[in-house]
Structures are given as C-alpha cells and as structure tokens.
N, C-alpha and C. Protein backbone atom coordinates (compact mmCIF):
# COMPACT_ATOMS: atom_id res chain seq x y z
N UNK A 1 0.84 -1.17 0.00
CA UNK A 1 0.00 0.00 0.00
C UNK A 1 0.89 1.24 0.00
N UNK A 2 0.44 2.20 -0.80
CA UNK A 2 1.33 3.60 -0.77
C UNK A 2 1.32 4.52 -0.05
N UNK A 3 2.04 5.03 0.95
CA UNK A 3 2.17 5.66 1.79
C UNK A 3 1.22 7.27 1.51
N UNK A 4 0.66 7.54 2.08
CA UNK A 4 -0.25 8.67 1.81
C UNK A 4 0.15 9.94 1.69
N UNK A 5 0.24 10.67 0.73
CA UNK A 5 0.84 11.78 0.37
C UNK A 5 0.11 12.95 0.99
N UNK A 6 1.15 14.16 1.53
CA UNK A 6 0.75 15.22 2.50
C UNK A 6 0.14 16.10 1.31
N UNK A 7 -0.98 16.80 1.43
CA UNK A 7 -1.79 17.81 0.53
C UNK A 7 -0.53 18.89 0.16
N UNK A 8 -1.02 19.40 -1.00
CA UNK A 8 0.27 20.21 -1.42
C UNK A 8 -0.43 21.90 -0.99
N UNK A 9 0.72 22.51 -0.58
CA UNK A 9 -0.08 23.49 0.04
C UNK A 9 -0.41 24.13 -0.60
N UNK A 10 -1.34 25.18 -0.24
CA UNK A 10 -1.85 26.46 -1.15
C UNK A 10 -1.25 27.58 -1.30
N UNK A 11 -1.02 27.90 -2.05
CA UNK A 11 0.12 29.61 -1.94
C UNK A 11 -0.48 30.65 -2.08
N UNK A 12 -0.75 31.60 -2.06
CA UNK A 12 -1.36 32.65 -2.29
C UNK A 12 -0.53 33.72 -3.53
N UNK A 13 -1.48 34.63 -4.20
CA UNK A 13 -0.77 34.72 -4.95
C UNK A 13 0.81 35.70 -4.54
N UNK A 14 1.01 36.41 -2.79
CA UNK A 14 2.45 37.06 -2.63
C UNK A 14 3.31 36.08 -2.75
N UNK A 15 3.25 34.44 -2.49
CA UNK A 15 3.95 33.34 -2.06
C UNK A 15 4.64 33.35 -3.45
N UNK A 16 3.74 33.26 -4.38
CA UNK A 16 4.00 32.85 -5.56
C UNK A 16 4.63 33.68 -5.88
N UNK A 17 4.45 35.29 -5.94
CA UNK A 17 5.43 36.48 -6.38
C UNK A 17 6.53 36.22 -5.69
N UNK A 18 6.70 35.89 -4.62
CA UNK A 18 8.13 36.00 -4.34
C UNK A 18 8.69 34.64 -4.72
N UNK A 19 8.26 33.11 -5.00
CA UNK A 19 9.03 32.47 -5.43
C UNK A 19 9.33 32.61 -7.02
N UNK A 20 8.89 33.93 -7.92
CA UNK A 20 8.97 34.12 -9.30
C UNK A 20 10.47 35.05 -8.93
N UNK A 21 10.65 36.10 -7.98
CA UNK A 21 11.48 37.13 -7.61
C UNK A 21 13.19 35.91 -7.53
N UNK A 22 12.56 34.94 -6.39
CA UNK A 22 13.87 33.73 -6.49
C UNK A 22 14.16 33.16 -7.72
N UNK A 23 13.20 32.68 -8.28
CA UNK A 23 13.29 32.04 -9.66
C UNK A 23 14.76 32.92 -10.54
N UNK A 24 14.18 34.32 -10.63
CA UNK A 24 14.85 35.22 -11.50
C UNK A 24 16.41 35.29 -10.91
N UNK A 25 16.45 35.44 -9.45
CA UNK A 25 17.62 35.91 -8.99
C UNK A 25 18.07 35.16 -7.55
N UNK A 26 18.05 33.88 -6.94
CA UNK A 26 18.15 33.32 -6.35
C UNK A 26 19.02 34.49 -5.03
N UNK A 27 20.05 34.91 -5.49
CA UNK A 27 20.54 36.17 -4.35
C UNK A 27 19.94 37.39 -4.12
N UNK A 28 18.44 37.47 -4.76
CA UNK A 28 17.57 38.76 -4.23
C UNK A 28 17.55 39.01 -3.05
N UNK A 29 17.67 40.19 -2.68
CA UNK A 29 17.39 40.42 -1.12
C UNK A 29 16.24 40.26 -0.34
N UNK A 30 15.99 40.03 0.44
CA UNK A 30 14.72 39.81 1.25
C UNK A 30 13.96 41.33 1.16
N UNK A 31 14.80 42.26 1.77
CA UNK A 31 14.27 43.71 1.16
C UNK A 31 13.30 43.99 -0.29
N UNK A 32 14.85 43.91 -1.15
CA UNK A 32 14.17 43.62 -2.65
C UNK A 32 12.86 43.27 -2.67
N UNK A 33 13.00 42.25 -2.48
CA UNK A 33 11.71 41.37 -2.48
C UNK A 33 10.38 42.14 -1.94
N UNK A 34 10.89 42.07 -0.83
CA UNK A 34 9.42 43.03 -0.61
C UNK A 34 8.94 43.90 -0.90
N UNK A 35 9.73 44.98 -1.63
CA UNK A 35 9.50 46.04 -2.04
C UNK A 35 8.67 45.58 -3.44
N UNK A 36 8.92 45.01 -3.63
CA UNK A 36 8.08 43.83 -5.35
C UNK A 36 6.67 43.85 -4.76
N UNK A 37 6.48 42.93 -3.51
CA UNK A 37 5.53 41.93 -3.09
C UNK A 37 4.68 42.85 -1.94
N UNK A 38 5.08 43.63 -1.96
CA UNK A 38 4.26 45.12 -0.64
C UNK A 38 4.33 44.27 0.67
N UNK A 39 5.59 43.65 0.73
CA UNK A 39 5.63 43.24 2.57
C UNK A 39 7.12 43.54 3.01
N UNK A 40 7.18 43.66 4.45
CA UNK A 40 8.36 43.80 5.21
C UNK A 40 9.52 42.76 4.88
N UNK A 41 11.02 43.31 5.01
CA UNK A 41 12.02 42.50 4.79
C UNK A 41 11.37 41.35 5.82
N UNK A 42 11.58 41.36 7.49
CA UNK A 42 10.72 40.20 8.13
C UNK A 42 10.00 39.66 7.36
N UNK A 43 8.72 39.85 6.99
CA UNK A 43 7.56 39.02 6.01
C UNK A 43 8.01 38.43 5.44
N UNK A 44 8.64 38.93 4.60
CA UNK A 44 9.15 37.91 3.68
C UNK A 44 9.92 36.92 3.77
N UNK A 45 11.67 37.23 4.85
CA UNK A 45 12.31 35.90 5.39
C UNK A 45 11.20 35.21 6.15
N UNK A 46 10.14 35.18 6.71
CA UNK A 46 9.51 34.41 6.97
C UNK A 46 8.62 33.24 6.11
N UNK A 47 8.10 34.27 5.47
CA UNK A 47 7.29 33.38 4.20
C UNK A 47 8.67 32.24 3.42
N UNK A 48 9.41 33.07 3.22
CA UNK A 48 10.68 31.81 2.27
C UNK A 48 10.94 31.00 3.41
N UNK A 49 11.02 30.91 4.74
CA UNK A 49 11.33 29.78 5.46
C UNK A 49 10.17 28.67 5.80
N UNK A 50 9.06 29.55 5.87
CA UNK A 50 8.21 28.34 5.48
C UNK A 50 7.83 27.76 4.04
N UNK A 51 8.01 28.19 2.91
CA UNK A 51 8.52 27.94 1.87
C UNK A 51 9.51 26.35 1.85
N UNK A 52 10.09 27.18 2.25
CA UNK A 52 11.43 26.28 2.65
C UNK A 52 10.66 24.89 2.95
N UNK A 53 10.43 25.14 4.51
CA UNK A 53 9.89 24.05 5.15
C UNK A 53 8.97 23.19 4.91
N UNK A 54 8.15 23.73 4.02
CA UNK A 54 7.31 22.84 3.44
C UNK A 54 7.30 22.06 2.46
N UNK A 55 8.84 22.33 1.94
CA UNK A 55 8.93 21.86 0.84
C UNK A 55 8.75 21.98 -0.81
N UNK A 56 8.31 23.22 -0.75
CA UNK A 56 7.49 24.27 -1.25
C UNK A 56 9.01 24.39 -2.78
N UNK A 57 9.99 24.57 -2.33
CA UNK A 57 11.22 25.18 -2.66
C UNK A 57 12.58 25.03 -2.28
N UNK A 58 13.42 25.21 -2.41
CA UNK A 58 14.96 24.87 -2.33
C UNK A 58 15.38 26.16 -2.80
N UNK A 59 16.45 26.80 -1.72
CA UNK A 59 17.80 27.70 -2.16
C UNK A 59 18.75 26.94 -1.87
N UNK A 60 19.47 27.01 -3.68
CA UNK A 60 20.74 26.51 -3.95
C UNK A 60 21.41 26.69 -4.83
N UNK A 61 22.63 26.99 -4.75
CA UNK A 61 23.49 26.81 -5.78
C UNK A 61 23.88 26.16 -6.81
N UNK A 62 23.30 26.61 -8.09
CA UNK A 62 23.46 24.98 -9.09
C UNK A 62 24.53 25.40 -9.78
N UNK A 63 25.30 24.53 -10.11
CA UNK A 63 26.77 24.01 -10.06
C UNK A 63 27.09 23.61 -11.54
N UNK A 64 28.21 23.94 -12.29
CA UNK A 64 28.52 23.08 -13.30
C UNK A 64 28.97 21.68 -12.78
N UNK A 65 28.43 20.68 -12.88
CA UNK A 65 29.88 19.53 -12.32
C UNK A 65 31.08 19.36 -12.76
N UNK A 66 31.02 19.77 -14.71
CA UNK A 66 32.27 19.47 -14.80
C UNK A 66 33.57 20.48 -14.84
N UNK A 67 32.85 21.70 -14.23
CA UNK A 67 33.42 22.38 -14.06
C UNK A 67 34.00 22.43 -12.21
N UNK A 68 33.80 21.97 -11.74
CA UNK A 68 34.30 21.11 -10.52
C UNK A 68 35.03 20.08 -10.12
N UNK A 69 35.19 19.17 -11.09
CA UNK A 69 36.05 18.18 -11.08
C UNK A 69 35.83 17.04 -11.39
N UNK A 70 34.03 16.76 -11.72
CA UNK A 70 33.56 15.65 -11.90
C UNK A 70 33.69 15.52 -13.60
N UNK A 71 34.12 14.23 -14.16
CA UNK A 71 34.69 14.31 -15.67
C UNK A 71 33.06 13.71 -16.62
N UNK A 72 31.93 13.04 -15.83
CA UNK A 72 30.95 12.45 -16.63
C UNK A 72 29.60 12.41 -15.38
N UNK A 73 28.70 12.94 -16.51
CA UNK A 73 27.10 13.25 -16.07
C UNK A 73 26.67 12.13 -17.10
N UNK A 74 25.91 11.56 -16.71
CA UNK A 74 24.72 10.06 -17.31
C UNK A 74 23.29 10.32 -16.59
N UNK A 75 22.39 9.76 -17.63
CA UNK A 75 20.93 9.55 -16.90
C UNK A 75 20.87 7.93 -16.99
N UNK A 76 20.92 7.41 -16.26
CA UNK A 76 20.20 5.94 -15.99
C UNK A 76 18.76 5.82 -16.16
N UNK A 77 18.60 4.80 -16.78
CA UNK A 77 16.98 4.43 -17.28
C UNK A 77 16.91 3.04 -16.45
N UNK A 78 15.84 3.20 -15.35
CA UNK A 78 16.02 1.85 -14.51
C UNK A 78 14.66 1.04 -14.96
N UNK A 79 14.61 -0.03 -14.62
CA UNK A 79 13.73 -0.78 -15.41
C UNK A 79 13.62 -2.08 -14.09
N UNK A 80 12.26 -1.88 -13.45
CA UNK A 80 12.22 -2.70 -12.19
C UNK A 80 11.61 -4.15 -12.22
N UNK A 81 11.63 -4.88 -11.40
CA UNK A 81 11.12 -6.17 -11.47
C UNK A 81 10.55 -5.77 -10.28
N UNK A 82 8.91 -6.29 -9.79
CA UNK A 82 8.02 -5.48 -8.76
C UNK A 82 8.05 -4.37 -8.15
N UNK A 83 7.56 -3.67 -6.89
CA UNK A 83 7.75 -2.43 -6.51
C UNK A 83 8.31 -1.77 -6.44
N UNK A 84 8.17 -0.38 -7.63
CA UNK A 84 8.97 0.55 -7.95
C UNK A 84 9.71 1.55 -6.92
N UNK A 85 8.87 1.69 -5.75
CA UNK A 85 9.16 2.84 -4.69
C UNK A 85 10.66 2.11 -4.08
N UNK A 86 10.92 1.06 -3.38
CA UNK A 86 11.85 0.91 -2.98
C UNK A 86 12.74 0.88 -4.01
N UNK A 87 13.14 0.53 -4.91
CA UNK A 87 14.22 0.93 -5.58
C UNK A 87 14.50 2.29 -5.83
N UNK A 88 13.53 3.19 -6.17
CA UNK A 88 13.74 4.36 -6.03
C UNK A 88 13.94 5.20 -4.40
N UNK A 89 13.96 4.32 -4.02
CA UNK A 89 14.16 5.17 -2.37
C UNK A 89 15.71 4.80 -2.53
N UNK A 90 16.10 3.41 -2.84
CA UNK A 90 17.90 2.74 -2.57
C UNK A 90 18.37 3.76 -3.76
N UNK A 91 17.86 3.97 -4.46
CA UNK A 91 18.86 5.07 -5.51
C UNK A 91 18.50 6.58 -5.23
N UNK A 92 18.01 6.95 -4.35
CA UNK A 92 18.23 8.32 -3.82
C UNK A 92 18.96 7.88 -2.72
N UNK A 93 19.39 7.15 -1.84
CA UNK A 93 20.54 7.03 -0.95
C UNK A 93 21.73 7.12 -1.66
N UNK A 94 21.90 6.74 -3.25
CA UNK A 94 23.58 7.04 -3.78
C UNK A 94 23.79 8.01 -3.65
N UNK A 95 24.71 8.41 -3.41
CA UNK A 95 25.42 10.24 -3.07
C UNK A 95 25.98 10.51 -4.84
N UNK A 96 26.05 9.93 -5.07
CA UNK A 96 26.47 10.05 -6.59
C UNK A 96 25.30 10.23 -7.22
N UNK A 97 23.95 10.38 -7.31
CA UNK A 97 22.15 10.37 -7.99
C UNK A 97 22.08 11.68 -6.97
N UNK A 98 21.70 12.51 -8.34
CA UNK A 98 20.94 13.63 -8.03
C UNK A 98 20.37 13.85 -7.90
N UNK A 99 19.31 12.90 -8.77
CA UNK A 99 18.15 13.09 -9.64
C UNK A 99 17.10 11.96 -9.46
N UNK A 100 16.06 11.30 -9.05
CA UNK A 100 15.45 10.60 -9.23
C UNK A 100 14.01 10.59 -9.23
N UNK A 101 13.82 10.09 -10.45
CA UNK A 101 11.96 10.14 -11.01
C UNK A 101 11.08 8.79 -11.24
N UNK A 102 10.07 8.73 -10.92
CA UNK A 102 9.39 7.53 -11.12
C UNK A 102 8.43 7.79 -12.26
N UNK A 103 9.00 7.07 -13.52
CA UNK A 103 8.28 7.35 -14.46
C UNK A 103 6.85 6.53 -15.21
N UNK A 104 6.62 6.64 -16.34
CA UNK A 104 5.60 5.93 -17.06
C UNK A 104 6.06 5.89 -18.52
N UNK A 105 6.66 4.90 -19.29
CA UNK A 105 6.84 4.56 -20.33
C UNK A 105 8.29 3.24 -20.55
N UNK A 106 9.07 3.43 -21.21
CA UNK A 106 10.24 2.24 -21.14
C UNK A 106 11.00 1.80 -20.25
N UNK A 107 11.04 3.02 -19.28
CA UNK A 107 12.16 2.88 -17.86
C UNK A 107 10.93 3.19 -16.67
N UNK A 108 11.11 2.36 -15.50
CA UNK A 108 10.32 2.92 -14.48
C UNK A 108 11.07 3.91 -13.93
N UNK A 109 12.30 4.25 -14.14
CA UNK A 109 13.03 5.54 -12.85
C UNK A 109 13.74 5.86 -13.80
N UNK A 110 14.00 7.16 -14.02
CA UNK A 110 15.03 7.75 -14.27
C UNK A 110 15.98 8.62 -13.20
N UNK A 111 17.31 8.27 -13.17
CA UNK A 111 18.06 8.35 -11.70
C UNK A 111 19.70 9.71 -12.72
N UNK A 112 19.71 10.76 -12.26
CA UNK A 112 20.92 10.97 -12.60
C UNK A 112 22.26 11.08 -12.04
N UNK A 113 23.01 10.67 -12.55
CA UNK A 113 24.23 10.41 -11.54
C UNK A 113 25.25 11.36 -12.25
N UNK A 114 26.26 12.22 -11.03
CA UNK A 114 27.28 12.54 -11.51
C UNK A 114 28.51 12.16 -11.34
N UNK A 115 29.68 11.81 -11.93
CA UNK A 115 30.81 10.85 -11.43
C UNK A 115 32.29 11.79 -12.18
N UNK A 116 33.18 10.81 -11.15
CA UNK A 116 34.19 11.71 -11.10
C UNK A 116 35.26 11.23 -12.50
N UNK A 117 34.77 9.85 -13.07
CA UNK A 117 35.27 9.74 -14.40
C UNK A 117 34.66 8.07 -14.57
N UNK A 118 34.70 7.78 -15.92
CA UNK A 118 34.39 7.23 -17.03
C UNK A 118 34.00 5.77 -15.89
N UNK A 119 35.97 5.63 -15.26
CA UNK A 119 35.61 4.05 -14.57
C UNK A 119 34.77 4.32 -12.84
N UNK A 120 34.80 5.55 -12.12
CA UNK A 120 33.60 5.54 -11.44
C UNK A 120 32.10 5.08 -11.93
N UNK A 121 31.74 6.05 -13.25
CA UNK A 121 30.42 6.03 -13.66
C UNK A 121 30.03 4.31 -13.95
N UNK A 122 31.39 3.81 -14.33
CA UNK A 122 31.40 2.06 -14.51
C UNK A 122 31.13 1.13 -13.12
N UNK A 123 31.46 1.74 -12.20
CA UNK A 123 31.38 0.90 -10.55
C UNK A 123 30.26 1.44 -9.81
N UNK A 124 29.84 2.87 -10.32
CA UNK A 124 28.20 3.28 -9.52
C UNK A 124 27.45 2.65 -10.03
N UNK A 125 27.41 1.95 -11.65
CA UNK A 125 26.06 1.09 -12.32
C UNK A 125 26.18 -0.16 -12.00
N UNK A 126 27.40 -0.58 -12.32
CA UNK A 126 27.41 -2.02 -12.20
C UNK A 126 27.56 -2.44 -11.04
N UNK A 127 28.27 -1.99 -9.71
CA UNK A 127 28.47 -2.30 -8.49
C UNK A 127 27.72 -2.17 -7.87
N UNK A 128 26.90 -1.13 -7.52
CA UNK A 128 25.89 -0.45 -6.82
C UNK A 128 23.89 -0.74 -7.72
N UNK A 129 24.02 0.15 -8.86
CA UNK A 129 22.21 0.50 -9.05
C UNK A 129 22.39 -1.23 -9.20
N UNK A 130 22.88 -1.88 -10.40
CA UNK A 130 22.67 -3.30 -11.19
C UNK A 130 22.22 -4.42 -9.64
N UNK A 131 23.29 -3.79 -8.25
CA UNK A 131 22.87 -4.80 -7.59
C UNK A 131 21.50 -4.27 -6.46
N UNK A 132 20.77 -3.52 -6.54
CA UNK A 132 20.06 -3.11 -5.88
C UNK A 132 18.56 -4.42 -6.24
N UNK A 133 18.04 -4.88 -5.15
CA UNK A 133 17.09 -5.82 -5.52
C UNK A 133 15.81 -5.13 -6.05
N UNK A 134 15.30 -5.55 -6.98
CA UNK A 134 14.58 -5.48 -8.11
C UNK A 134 14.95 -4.59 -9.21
N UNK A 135 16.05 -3.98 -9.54
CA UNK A 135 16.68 -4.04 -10.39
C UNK A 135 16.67 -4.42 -11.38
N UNK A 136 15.87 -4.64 -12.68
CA UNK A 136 16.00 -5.65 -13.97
C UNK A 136 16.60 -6.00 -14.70
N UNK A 137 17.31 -4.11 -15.03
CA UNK A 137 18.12 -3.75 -16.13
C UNK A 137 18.19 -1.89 -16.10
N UNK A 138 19.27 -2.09 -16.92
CA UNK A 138 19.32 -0.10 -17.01
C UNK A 138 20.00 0.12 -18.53
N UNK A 139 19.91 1.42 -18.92
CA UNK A 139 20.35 2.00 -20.12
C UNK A 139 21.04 3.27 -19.67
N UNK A 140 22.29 3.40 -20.16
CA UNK A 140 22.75 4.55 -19.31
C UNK A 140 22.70 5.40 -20.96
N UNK A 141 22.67 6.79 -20.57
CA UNK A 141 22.77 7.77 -21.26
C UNK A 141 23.98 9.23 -21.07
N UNK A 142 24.78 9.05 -21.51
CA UNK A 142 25.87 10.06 -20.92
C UNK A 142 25.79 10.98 -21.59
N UNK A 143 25.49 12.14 -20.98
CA UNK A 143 25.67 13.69 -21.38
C UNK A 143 26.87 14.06 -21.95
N UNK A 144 26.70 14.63 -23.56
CA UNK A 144 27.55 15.25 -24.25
C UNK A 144 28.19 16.61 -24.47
N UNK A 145 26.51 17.30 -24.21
CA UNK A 145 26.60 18.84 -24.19
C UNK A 145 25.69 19.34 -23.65
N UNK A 146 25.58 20.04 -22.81
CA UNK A 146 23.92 20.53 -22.21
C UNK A 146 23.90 21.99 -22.57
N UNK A 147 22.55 21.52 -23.05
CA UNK A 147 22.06 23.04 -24.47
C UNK A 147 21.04 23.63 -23.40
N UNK A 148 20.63 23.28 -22.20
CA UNK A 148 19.78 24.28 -21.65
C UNK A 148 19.52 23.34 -19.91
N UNK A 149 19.54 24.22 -18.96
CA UNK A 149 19.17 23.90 -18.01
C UNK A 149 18.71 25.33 -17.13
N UNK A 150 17.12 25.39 -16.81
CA UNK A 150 16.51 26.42 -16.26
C UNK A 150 15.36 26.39 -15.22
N UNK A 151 15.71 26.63 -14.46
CA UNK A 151 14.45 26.28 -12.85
C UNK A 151 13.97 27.87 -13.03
N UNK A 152 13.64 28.48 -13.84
CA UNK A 152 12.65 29.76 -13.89
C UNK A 152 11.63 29.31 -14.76
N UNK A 153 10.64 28.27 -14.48
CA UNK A 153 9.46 27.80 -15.01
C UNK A 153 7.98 29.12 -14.31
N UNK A 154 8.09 29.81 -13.42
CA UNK A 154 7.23 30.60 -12.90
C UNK A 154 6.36 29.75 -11.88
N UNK A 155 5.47 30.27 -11.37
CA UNK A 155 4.12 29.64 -11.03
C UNK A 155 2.83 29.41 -11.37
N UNK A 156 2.09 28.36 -11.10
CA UNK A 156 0.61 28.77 -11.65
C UNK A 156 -0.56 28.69 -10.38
C-alpha cells in the first residue's frame, strides 16, 4: 500500500510572487523582495522559510559539475522487477544520484548520476544500481553537451 501523500499546500498569490522574484535571482534580497511583493524584509524571510519548510522550494546553488572536477554526467533508465518505490528510495541514498523520477513509459526511474570519471560512472552502475534488488536492467545515457538547463518555469 502507498504511503499517503501530504496535501500540497496552497500559496497565495504574494507566495508565488516571491518564489517568481527567487526564480529570476536566487541572491535577491529579502528587502528587494518586498518592495516587489508590498511586505516587510521580516515578512518575507519568513514566508521563504516556510517555503522552505514545506517543501514548497529549495535555495541553492546549481553548479557546473564538470566544471568542478567531476569528468561524466549520465541519466540511468532503470527498469524494475516489482515495486517501484523501494528501488527508487535505494537510488536516492547514492550520493552520486541527483536526480530521481518515477516514471511511465520504457524505464520505471530515471536516476541521474554525476561521477568523477568514465571508470567511477562504470562501478556506480554495475556495483551499486545493477545490484540493488529489483533491479532488472538499465540503459545509461551520458551527457555530451547541455544546451539548456533552467528552474525559472514561474508559477501557476
């Protein structure tokens, strides 16, 4: 049975203005911000921490990897033999998976991993996801060039 999912909260539409204000500029000031959204610097670090807390959102720094030191980004296409959730719970414990989705079509999960070269990305699949139980099979896909990556989708 599937664990029962918490209602997603309601935002109002200042919630939403100020997570469009982050969207644009993740180092906006809380000030800034309010001066946008007609509330107090307070108001507003408040509203983003419950934001925060609810899950609502993430402040973070997104990162080139390979501009850090890591030499290869892949998407794994996992492909399960019975219940999908636990395998996708054991592949969000890899510290190496960034990324993990439970999908609908050829792969049940898509998991992304970043690695520090060619024969890591070879010992996180085969050592680690391949032996995770129910496991079937995977298709790895290694990133060549990334032509776009953007978390300013807005709100609705």
């Amino acid at each position: 049975m599937a664990a029962a999912r918490s209602p997603r909260p309601q935002l109002d539409d200042v919630s939403k203005a100020i997570i469009e204000q982050l969207q644009q500029d993740g180092r906006r000031s809380y000030a800034a911000i309010g001066k946008v959204v007609g509330l107090s610097e307070a108001a507003v670090r408040q509203r983003v921490q419950r934001l925060v807390d609810n899950g609502v959102m993430q402040i973070v720094a997104v990162t080139d990897p390979l501009e850090l030191g890591f030499a290869r980004e892949a998407m794994v296409g996992v492909k399960v033999s019975g219940p999908i959730e636990p395998v996708a719970d054991a592949l969000a414990e890899l510290e190496e998976v960034t990324y993990v989705v439970m999908t609908a079509g050829s792969t049940d999960i898509l998991a992304e991993i970043v690695a520090e070269s060619d024969e890591d990305l070879l010992e996180i699949i085969s050592e680690r996801i391949r032996r995770i139980p129910g496991v079937a099979s995977t298709e790895t896909f290694v990133y060549l060039s990334l032509r776009k990556q953007t978390y300013s989708w807005g709100v609705r």
